[in-house]
Protein backbone atom coordinates (compact mmCIF):
# COMPACT_ATOMS: atom_id res chain seq x y z
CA UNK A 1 137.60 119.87 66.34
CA UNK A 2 135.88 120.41 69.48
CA UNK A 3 133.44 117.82 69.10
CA UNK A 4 136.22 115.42 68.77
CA UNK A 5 137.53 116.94 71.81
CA UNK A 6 134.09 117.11 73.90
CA UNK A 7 133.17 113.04 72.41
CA UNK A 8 136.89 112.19 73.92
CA UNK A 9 136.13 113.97 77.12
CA UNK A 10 133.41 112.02 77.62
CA UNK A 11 134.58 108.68 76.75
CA UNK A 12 137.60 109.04 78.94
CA UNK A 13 135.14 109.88 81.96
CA UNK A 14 133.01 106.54 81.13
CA UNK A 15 136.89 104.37 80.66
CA UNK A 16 137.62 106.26 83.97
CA UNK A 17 134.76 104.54 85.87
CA UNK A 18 132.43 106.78 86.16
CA UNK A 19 129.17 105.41 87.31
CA UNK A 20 125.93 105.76 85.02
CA UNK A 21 122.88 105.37 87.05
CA UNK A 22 121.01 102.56 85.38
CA UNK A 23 117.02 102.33 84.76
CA UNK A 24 115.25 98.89 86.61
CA UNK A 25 111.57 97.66 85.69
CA UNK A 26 109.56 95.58 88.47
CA UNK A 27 106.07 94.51 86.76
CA UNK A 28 103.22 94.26 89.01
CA UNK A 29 100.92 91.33 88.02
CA UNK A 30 98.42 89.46 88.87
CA UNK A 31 99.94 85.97 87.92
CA UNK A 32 103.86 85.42 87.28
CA UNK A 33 106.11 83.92 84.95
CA UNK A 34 106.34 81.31 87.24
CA UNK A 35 103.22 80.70 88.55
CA UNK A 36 102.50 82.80 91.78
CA UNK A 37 99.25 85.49 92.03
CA UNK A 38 99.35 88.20 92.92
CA UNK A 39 103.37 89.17 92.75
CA UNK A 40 105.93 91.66 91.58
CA UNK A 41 108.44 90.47 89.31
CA UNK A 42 111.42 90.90 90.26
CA UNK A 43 110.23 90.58 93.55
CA UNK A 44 113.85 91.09 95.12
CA UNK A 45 116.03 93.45 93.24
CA UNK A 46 119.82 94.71 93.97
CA UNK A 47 120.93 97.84 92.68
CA UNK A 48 123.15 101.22 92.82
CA UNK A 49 122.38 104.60 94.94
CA UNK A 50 120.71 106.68 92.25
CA UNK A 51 119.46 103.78 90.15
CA UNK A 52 115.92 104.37 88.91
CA UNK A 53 113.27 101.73 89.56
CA UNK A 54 109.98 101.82 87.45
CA UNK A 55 106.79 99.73 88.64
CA UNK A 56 104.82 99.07 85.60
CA UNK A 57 101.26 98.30 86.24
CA UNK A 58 101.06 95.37 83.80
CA UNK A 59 97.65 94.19 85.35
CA UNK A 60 95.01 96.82 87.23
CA UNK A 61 94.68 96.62 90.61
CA UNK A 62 98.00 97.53 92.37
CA UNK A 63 100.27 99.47 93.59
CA UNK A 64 103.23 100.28 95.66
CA UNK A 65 103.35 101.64 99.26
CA UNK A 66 106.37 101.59 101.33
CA UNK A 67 105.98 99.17 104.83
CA UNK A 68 107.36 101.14 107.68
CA UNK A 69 110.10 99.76 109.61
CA UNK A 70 111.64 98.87 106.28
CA UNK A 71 112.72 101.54 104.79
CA UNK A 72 116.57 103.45 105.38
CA UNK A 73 117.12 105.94 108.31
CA UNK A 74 116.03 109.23 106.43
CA UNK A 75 113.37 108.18 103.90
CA UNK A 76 110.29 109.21 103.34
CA UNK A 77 107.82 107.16 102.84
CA UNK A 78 106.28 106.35 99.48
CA UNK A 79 102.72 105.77 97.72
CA UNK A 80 101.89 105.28 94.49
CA UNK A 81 98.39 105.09 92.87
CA UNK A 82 96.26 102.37 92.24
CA UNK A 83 96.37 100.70 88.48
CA UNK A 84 99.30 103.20 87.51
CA UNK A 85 103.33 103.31 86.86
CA UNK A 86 105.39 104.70 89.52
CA UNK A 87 108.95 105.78 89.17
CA UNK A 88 111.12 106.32 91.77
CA UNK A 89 115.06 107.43 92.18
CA UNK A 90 116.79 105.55 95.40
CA UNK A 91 119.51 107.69 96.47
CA UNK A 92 119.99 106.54 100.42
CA UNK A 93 121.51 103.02 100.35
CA UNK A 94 119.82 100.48 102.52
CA UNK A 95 116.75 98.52 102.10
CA UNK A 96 113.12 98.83 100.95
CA UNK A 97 110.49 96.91 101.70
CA UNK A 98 107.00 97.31 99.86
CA UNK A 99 103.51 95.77 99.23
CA UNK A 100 100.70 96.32 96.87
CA UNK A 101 98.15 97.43 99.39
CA UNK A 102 94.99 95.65 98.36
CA UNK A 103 97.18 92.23 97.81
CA UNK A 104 99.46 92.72 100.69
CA UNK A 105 97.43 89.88 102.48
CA UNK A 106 98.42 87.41 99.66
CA UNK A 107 102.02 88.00 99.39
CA UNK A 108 102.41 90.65 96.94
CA UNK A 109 105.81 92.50 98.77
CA UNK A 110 108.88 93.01 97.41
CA UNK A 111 112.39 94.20 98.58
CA UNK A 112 115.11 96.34 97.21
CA UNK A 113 118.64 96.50 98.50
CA UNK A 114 120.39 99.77 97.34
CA UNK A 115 123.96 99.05 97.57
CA UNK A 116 125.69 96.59 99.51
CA UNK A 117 124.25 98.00 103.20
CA UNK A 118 121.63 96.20 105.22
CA UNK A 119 122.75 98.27 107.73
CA UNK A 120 118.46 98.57 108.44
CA UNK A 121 118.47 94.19 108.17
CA UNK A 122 117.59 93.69 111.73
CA UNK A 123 114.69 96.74 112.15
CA UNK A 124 113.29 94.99 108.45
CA UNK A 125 113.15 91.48 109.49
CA UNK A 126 111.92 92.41 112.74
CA UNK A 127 108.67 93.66 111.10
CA UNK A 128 105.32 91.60 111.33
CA UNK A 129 103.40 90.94 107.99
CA UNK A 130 100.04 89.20 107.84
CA UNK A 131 99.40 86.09 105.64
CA UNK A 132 101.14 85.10 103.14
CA UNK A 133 103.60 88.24 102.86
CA UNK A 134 105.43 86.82 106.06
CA UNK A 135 107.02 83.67 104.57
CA UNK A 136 107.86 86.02 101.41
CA UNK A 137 109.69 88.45 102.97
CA UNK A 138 111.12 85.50 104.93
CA UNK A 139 112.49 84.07 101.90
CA UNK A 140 113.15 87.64 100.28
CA UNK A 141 115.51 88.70 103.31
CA UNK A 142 117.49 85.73 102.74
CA UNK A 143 118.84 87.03 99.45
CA UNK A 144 120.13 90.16 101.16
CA UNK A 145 124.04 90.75 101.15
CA UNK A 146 126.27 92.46 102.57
């Protein structure tokens, strides 16, 4: 009898709206689906304050290091290491901007948006990139809502 108590508890919580953070996957490759080098895929991705995001390092090579200027009021800034997976929790809504540090050059940035702020829009776009990685977070900071 308690089970069936406890297993309605909990179902009532999820009907109720309770949020269940949810688990994201950006690949970091050296060619894409679609035919860029050098790129994370997603390489713009929207989600929820506590989501989870997990690089996988699908080709050796890269990684992920925060740019600073783009990242929330608060933040600290992250590295991961070269040629391996790097999992990270985003709490602080706002957005991130990263690059894979040898291919940063090249375009290989990416952005998240944690929930629907930008509130840190203007201090991001107003960040200079070299190379390639300027039009892409040109493009990338487009898609940003909110």
């Amino acid at each position: 009898m308690f089970k069936t108590i406890a297993g309605a508890l909990v179902l009532s919580m999820t009907m109720a709206g309770t949020a269940i953070a949810a688990d994201h996957t950006v690949q970091m490759l050296n060619r894409g689906t679609e035919g860029g080098s050098m790129v994370y895929e997603p390489a713009f991705l929207k989600i929820e304050p506590g989501d989870t995001v997990t690089f996988v390092s699908a080709n050796p090579g890269h990684n992920v290091v925060s740019i600073k200027g783009m990242l929330p009021e608060g933040v600290e800034p992250f590295r991961s290491s070269l040629s391996k997976d790097f999992t990270m929790t985003f709490e602080t809504p706002g957005l991130y901007g990263y690059k894979c540090l040898p291919h940063y050059g090249m375009g290989m940035v990416g952005l998240i948006q944690v929930g629907d702020s930008a509130d840190n829009l203007d201090e991001a776009a107003g960040v200079r990139h070299p190379g390639r990685a300027k039009q892409k977070f040109d493009d990338l900071l487009e898609q940003v809502s909110g």
